[in-house]
N, C-alpha and C. Protein backbone atom coordinates (compact mmCIF):
# COMPACT_ATOMS: atom_id res chain seq x y z
N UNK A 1 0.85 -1.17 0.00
CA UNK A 1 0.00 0.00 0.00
C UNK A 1 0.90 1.24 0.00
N UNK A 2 0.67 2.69 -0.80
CA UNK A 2 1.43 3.60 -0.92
C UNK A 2 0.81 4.67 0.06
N UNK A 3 2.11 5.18 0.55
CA UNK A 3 1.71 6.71 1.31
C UNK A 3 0.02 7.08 1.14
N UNK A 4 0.01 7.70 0.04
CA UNK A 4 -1.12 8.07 -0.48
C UNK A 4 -2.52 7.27 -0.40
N UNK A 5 -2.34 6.21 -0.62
CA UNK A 5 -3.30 4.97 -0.47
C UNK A 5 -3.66 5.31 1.09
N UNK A 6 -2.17 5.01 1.72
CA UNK A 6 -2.72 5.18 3.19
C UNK A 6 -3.66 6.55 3.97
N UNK A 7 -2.95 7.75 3.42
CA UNK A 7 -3.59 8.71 3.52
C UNK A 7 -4.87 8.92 3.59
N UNK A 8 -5.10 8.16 2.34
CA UNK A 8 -7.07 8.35 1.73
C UNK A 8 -7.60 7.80 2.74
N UNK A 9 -7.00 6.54 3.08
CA UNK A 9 -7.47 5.63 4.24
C UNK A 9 -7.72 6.40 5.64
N UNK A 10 -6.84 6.80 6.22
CA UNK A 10 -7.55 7.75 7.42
C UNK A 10 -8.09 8.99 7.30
N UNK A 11 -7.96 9.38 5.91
CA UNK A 11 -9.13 10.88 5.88
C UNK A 11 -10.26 9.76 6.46
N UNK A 12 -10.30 8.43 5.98
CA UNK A 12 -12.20 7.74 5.83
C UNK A 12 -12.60 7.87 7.53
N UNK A 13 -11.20 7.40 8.10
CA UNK A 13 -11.87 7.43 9.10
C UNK A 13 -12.41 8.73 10.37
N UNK A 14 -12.97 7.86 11.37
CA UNK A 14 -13.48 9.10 12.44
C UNK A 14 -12.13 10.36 12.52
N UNK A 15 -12.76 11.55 13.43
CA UNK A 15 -11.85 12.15 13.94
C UNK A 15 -10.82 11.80 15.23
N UNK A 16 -11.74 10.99 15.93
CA UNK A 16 -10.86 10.26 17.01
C UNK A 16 -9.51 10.01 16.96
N UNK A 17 -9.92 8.75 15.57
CA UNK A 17 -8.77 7.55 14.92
C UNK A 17 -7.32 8.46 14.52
N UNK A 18 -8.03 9.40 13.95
CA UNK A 18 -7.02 10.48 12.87
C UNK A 18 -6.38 11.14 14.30
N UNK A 19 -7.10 11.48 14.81
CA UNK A 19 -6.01 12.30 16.11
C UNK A 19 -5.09 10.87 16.48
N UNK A 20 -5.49 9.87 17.27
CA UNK A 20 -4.51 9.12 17.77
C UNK A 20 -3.38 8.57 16.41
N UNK A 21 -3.90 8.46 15.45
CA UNK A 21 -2.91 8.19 14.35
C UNK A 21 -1.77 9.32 14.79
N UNK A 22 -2.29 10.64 14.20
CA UNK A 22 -1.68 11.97 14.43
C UNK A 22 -0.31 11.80 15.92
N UNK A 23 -1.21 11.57 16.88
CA UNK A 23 0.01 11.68 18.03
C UNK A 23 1.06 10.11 18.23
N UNK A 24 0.85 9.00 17.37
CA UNK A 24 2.00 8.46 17.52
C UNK A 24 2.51 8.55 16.31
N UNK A 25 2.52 9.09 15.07
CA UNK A 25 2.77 9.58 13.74
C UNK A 25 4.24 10.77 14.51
N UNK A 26 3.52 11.68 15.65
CA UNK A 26 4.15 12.73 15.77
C UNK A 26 5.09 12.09 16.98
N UNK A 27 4.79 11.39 17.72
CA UNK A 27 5.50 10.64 18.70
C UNK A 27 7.11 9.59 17.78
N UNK A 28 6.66 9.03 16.68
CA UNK A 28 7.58 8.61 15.99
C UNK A 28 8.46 9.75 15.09
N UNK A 29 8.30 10.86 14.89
CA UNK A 29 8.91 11.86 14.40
C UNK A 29 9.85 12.39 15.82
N UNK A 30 9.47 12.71 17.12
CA UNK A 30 9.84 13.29 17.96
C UNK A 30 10.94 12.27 18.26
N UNK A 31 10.56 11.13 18.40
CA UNK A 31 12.37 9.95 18.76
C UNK A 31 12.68 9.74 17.54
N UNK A 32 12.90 10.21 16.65
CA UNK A 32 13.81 10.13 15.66
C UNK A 32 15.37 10.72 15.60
N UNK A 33 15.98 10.05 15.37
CA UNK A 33 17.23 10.83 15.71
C UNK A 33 17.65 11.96 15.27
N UNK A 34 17.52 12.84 15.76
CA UNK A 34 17.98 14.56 15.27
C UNK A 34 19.65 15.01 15.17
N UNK A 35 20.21 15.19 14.26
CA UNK A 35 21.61 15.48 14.52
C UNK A 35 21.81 16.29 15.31
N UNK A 36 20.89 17.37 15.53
CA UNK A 36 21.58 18.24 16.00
C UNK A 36 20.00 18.91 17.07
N UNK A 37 20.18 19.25 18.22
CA UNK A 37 19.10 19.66 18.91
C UNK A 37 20.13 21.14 19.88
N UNK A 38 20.46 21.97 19.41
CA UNK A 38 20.93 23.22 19.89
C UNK A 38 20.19 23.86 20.48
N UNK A 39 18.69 23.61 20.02
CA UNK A 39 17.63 24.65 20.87
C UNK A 39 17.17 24.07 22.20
N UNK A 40 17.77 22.74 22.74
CA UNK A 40 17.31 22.10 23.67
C UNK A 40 18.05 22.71 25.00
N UNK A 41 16.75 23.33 26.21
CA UNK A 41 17.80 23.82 27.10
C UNK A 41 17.31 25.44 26.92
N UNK A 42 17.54 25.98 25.28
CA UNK A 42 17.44 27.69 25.28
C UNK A 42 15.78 28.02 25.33
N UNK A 43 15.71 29.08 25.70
CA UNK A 43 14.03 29.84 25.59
C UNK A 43 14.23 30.57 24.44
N UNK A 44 13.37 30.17 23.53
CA UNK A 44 13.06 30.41 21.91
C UNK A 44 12.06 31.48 21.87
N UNK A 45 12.47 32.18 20.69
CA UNK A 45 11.32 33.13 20.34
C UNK A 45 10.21 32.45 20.04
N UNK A 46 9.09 33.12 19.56
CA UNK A 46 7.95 32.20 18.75
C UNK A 46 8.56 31.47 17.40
N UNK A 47 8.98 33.18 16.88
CA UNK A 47 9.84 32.44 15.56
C UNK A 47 11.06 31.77 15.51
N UNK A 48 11.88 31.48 16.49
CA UNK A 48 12.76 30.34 16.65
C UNK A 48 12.10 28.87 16.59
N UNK A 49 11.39 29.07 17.56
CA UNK A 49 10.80 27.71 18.03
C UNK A 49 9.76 27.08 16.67
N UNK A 50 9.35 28.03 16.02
CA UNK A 50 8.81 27.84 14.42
C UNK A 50 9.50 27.24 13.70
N UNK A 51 10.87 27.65 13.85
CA UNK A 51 11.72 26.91 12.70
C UNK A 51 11.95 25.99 12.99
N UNK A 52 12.17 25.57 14.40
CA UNK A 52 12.45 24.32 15.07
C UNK A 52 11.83 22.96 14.88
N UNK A 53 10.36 23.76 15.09
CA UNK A 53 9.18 22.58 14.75
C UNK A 53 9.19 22.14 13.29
N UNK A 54 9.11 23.14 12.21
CA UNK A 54 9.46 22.80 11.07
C UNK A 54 10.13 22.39 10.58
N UNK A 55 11.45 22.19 10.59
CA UNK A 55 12.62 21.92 10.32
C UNK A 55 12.41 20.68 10.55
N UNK A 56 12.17 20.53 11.96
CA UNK A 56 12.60 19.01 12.56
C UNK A 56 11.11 18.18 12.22
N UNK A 57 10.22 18.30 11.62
CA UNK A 57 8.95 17.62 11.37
C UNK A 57 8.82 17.95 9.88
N UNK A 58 9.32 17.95 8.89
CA UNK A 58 9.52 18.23 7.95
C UNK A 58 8.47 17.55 7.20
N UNK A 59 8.63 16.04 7.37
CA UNK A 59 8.16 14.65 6.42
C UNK A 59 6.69 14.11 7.16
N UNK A 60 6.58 15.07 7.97
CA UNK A 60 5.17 14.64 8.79
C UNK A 60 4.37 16.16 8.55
N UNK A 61 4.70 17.09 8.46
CA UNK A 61 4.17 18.38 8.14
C UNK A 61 3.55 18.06 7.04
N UNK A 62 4.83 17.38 6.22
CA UNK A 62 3.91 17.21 4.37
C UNK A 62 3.31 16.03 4.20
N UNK A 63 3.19 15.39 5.01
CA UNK A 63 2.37 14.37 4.98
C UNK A 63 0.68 14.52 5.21
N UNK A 64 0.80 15.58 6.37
CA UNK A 64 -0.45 16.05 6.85
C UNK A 64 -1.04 17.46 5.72
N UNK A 65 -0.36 17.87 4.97
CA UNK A 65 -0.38 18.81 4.21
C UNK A 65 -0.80 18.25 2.73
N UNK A 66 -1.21 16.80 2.30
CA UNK A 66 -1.43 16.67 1.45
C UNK A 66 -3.15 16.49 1.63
């Protein structure tokens, strides 16, 4: 089954399903190994911490973005 295939598949379902998909989707992005975590520790602007999230969720942002 492809990305996409899968995709279509939980638009079908409830909102529930799609949230818990969503938080171990985002739970498996968060232990992923990050080379580099510099911001860990500092107090970020809004727009620091923007880039942060983005940067580092890149392939799950566009996943949810299709």
């Amino acid at each position: 089954m492809s990305a996409t295939e899968i995709i279509k598949e939980i638009d079908r379902l409830p909102v529930e399903d799609q949230k818990e998909i969503f938080v171990f989707l985002t739970k498996k992005v968060i232990s992923a190994e990050v080379p580099s975590k510099r911001w860990l520790g500092k107090k970020l602007s809004f727009e620091e911490a923007c880039d942060v999230v983005f940067r580092e969720n890149r392939e799950l942002l566009s996943a949810l973005s299709k």
